[in-house]
C-alpha atoms as a PDB file:
ATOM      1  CA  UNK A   1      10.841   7.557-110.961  1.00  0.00           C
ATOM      2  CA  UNK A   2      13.205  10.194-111.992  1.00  0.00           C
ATOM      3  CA  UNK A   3      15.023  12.088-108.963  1.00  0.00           C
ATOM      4  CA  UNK A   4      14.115  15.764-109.200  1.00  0.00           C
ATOM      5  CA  UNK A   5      15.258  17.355-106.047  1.00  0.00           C
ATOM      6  CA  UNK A   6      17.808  16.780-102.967  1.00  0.00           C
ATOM      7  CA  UNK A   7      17.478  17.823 -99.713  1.00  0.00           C
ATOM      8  CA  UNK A   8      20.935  18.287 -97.276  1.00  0.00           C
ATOM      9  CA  UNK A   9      21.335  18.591 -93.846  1.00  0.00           C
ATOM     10  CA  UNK A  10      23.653  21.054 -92.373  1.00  0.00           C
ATOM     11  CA  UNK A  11      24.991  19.947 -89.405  1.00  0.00           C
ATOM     12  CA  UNK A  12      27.756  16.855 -89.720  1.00  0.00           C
ATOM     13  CA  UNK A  13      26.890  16.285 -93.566  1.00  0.00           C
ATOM     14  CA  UNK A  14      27.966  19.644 -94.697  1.00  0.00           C
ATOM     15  CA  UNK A  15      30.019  21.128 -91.549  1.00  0.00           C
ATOM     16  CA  UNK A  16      31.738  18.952 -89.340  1.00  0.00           C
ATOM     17  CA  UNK A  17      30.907  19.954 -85.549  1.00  0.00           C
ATOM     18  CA  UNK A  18      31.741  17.482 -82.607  1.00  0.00           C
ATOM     19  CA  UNK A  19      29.139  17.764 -79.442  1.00  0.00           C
ATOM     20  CA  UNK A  20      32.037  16.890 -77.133  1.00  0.00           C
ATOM     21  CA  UNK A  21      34.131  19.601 -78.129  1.00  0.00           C
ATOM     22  CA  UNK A  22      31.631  21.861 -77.940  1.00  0.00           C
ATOM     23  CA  UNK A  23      30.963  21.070 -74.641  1.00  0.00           C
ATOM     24  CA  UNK A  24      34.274  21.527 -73.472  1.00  0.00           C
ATOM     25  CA  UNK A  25      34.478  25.093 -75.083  1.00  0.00           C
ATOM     26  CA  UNK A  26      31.537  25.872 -73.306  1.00  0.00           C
ATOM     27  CA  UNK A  27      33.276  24.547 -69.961  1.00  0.00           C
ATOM     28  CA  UNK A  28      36.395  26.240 -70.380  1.00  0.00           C
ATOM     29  CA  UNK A  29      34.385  29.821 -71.119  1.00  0.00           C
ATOM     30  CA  UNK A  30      32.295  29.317 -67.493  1.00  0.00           C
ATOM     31  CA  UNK A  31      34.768  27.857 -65.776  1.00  0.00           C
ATOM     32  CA  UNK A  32      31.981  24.618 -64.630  1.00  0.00           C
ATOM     33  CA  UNK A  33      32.054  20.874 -64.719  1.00  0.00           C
ATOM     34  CA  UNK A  34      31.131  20.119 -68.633  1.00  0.00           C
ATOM     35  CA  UNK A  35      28.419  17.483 -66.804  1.00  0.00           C
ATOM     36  CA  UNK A  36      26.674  20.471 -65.549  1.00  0.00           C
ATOM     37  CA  UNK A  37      26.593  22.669 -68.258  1.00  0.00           C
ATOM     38  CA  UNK A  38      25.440  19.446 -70.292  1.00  0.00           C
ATOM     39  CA  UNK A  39      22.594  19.095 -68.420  1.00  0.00           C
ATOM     40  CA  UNK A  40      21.132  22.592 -68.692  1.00  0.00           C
ATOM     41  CA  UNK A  41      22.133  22.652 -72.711  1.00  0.00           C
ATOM     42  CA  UNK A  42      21.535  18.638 -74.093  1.00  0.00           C
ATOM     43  CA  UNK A  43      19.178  17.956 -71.160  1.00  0.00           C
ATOM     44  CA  UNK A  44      15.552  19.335 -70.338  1.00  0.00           C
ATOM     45  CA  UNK A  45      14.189  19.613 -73.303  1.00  0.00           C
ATOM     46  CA  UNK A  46      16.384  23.309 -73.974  1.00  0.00           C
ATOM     47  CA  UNK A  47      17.736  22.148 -77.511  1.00  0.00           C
ATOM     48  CA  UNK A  48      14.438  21.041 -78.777  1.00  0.00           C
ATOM     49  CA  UNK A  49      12.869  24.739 -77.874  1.00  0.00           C
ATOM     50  CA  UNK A  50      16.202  26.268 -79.239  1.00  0.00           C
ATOM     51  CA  UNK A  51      15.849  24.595 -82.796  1.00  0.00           C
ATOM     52  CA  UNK A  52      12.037  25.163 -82.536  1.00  0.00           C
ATOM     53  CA  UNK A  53      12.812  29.091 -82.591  1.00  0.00           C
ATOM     54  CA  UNK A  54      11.326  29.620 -78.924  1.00  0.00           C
ATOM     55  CA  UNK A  55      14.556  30.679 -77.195  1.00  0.00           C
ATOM     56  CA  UNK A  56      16.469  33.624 -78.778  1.00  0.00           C
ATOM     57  CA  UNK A  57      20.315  34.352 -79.254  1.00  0.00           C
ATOM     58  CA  UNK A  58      19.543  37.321 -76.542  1.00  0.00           C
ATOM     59  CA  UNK A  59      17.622  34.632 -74.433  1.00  0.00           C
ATOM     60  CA  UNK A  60      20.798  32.222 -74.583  1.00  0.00           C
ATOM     61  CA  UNK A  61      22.810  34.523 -74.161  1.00  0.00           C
ATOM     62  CA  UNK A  62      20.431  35.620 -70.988  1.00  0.00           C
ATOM     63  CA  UNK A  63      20.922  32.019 -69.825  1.00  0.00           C
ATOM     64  CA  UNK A  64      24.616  31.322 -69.900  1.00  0.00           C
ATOM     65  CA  UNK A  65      24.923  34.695 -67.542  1.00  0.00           C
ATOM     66  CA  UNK A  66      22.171  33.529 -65.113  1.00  0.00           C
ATOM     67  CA  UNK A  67      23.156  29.904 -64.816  1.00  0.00           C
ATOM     68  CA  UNK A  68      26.941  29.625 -64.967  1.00  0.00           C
ATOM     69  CA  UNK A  69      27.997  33.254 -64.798  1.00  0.00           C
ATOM     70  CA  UNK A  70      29.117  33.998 -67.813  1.00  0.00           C
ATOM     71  CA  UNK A  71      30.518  36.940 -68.223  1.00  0.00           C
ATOM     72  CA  UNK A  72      31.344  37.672 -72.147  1.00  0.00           C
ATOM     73  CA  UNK A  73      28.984  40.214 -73.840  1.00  0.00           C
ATOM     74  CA  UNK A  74      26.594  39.282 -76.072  1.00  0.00           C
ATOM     75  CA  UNK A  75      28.936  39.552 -79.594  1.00  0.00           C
ATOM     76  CA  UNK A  76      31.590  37.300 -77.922  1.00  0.00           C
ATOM     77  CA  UNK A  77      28.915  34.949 -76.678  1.00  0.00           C
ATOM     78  CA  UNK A  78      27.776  34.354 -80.017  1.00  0.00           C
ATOM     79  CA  UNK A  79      31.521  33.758 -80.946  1.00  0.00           C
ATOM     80  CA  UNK A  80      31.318  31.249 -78.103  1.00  0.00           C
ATOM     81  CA  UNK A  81      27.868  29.638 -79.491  1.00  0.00           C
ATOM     82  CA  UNK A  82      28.793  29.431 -83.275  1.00  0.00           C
ATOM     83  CA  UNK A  83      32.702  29.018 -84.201  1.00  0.00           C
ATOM     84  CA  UNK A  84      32.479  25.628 -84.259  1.00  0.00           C
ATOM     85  CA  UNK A  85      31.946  24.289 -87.425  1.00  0.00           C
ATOM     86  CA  UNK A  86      34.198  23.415 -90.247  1.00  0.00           C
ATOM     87  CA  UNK A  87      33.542  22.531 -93.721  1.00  0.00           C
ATOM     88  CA  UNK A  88      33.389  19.066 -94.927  1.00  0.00           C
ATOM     89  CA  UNK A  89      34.794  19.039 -98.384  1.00  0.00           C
ATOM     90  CA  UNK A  90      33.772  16.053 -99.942  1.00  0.00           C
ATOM     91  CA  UNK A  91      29.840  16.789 -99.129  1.00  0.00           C
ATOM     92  CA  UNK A  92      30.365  20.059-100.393  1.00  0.00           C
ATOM     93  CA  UNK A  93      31.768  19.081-103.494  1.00  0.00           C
ATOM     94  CA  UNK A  94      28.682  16.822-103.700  1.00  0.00           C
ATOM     95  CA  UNK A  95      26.484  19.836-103.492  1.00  0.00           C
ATOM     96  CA  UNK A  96      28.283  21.890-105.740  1.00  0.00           C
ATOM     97  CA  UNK A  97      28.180  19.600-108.688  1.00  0.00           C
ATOM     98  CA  UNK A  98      24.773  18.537-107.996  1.00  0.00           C
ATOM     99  CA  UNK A  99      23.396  22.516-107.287  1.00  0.00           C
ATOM    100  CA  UNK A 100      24.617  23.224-110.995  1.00  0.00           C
ATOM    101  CA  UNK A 101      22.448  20.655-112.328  1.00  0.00           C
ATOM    102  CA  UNK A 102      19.362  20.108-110.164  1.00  0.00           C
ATOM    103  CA  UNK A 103      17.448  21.837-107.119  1.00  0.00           C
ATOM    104  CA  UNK A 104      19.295  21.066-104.229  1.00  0.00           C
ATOM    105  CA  UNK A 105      17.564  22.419-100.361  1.00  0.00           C
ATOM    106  CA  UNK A 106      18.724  22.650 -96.966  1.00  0.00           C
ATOM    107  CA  UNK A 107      16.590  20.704 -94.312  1.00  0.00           C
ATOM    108  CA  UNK A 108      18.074  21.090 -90.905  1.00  0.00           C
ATOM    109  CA  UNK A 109      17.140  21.445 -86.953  1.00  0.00           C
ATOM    110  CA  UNK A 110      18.986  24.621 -86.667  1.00  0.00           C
ATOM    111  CA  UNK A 111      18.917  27.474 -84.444  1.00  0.00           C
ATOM    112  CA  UNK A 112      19.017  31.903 -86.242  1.00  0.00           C
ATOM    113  CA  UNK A 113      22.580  32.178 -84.406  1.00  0.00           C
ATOM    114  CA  UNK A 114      23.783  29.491 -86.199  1.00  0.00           C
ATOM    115  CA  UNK A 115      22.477  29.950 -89.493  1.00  0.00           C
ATOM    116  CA  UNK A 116      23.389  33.732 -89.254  1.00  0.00           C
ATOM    117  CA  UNK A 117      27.060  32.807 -88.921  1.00  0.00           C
ATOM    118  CA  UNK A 118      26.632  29.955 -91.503  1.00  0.00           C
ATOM    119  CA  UNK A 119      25.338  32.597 -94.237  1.00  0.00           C
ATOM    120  CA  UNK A 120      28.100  35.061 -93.201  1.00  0.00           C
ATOM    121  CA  UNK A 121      31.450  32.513 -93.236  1.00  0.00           C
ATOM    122  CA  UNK A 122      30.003  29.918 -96.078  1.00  0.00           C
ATOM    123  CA  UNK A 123      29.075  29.571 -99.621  1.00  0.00           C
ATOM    124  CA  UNK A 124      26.761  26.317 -99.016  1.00  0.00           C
ATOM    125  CA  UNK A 125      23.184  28.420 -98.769  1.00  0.00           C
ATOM    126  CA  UNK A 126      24.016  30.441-101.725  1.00  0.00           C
ATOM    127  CA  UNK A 127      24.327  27.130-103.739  1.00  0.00           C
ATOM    128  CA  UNK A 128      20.718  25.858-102.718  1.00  0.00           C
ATOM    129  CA  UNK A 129      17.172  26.857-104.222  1.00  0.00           C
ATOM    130  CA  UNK A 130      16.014  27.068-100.875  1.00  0.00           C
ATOM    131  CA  UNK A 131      16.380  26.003 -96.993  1.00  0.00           C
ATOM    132  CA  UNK A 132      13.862  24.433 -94.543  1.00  0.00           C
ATOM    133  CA  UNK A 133      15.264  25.069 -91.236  1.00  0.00           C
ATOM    134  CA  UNK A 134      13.509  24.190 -88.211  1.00  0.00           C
ATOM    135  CA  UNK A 135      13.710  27.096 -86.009  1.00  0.00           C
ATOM    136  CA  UNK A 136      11.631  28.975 -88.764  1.00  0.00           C
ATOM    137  CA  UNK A 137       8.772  26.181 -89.164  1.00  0.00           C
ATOM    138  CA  UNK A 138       8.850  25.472 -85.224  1.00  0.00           C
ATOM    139  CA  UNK A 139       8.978  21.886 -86.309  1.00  0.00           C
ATOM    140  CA  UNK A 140      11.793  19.568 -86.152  1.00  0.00           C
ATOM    141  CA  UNK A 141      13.343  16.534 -87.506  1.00  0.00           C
ATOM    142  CA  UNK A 142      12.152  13.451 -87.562  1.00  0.00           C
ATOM    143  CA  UNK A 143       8.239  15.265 -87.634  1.00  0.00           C
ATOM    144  CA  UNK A 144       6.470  14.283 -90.370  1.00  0.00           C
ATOM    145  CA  UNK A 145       5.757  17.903 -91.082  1.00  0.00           C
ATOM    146  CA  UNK A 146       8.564  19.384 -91.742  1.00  0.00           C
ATOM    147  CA  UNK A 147       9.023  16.109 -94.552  1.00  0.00           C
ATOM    148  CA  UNK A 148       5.772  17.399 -96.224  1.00  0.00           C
ATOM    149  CA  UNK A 149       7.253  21.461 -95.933  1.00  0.00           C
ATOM    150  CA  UNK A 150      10.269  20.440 -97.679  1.00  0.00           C
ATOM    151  CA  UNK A 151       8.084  18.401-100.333  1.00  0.00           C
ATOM    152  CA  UNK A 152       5.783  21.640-100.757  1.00  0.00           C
ATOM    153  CA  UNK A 153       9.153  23.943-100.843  1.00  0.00           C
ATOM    154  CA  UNK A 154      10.127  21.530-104.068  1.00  0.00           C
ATOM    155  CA  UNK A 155       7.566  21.226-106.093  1.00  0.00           C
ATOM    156  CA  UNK A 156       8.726  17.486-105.784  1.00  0.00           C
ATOM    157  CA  UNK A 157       7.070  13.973-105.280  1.00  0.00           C
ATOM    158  CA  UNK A 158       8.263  12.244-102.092  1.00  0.00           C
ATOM    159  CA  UNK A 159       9.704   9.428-104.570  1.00  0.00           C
ATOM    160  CA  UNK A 160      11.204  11.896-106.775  1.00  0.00           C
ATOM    161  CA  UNK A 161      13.306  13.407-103.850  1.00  0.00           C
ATOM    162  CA  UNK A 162      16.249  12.209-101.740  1.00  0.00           C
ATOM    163  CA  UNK A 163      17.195  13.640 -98.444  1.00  0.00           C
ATOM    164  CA  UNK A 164      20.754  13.345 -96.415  1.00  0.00           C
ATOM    165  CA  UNK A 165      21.112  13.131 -92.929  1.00  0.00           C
ATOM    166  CA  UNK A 166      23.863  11.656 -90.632  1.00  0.00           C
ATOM    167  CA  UNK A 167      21.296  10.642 -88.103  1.00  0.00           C
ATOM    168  CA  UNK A 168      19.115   7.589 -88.510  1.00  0.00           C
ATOM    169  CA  UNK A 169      16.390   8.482 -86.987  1.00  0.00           C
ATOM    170  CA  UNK A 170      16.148  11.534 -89.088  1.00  0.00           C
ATOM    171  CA  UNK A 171      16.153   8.830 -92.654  1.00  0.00           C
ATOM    172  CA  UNK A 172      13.864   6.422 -90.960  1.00  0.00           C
ATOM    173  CA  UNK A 173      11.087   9.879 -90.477  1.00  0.00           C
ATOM    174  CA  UNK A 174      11.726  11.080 -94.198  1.00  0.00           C
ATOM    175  CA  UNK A 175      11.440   7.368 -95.538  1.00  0.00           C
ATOM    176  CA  UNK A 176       8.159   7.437 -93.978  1.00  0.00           C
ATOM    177  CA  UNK A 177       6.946  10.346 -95.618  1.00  0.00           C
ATOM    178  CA  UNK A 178       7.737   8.379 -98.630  1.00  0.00           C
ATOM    179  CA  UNK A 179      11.476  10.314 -99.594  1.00  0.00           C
ATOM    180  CA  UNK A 180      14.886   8.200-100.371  1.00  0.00           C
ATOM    181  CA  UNK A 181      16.821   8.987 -97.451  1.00  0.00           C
ATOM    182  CA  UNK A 182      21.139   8.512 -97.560  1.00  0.00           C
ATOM    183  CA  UNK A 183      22.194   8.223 -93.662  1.00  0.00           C
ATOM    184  CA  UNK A 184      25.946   9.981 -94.454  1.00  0.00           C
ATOM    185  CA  UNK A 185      28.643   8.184 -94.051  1.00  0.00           C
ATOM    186  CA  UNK A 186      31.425  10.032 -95.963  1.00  0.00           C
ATOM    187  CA  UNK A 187      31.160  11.326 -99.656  1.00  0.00           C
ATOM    188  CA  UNK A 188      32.357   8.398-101.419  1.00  0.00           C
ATOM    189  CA  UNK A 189      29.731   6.422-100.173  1.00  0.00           C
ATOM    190  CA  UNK A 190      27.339   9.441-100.192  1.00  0.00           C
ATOM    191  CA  UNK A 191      28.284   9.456-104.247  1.00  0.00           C
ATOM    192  CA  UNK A 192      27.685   5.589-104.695  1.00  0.00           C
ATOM    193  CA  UNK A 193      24.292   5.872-103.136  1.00  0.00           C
ATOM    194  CA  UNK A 194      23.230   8.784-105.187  1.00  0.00           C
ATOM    195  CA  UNK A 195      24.827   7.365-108.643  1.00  0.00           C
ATOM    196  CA  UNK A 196      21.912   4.160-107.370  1.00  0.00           C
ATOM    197  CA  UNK A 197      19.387   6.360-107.482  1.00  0.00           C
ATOM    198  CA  UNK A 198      20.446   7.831-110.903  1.00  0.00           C
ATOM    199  CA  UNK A 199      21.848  10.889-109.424  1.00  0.00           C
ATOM    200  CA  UNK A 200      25.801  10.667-110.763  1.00  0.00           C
END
């Protein structure tokens, strides 16, 4: 069956981030251990409510004052919590030739600060038909759910539509919703495994 859509991910297919750098940032701007500022970010479930949409920018921002003392205001805060990312050039350039000649989507846990800057400092969502981001559905990747949103959002049959993550676990929960799913690996590979699927 024909491909007819493709859904990208944001984070490390399209921008580059690094988790350990952005750790240390965060360090550096509270002056704490990175370990403990770890455990109150990746720990304890916080991410998960962040990319579900139930903590705010103003609640973060709330947070990094209460439990390390932060002291920034709230517009250099979200300096501190976005300006991270860089583009990744060869995914892009995967996007842009294939947004000019089939629907291409975002699908991506996500968070409104991030997004926000995203719109504001990159052309990527103004090359899509559309985005599924989790913080808006209150669902997140792998959840079947947010599979079957992005499915609705295109129209699309799960074997007519390909989806690109750089996690695994994130394939293995669209594959079993029935879409292709390309872990990402770099856009040279990211091109052989679309031109297999008859997307060249």
């Amino acid at each position: 069956m024909a491909i007819k859509a493709v859904f990208f991910d944001i984070g490390n297919v399209l921008l580059k981030f690094s988790n350990k750098r952005i750790l240390r940032k965060f360090a550096w701007a509270v002056r704490r251990h990175p370990v403990k500022v770890a455990r109150h970010i990746w720990k304890g479930g916080l991410v998960d409510r962040i990319e579900r949409g139930e903590v705010s920018g103003t609640d973060l921002h709330d947070l990094f004052i209460k439990e390390f003392g932060y002291t920034g205001d709230y517009a250099k805060f979200k300096g501190l919590w976005c300006d991270h990312f860089t583009l990744d050039r060869g995914s892009f350039a995967v996007l842009k030739n294939l947004s000019g000649r089939m629907p291409t989507y975002l699908l991506s846990n996500t968070n409104a600060l991030h997004i926000e800057h995203i719109r504001e400092r990159y052309s990527v969502p103004g090359l899509v038909k559309g985005a599924i981001l989790s913080h808006e559905l209150r669902l997140r990747k792998p959840q079947r759910e947010i599979y079957e949103a992005a499915l609705t959002m295109s129209g699309t049959l799960p074997d007519e539509t390909v989806f690109i993550d750089d996690l695994e676990e994130n394939c293995e929960g669209a594959r079993k919703v029935g879409l292709h799913a390309i872990r990402y690996r770099g856009a040279r590979d990211l091109k052989k495994r679309l031109a297999a699927l008859g997307v060249g």
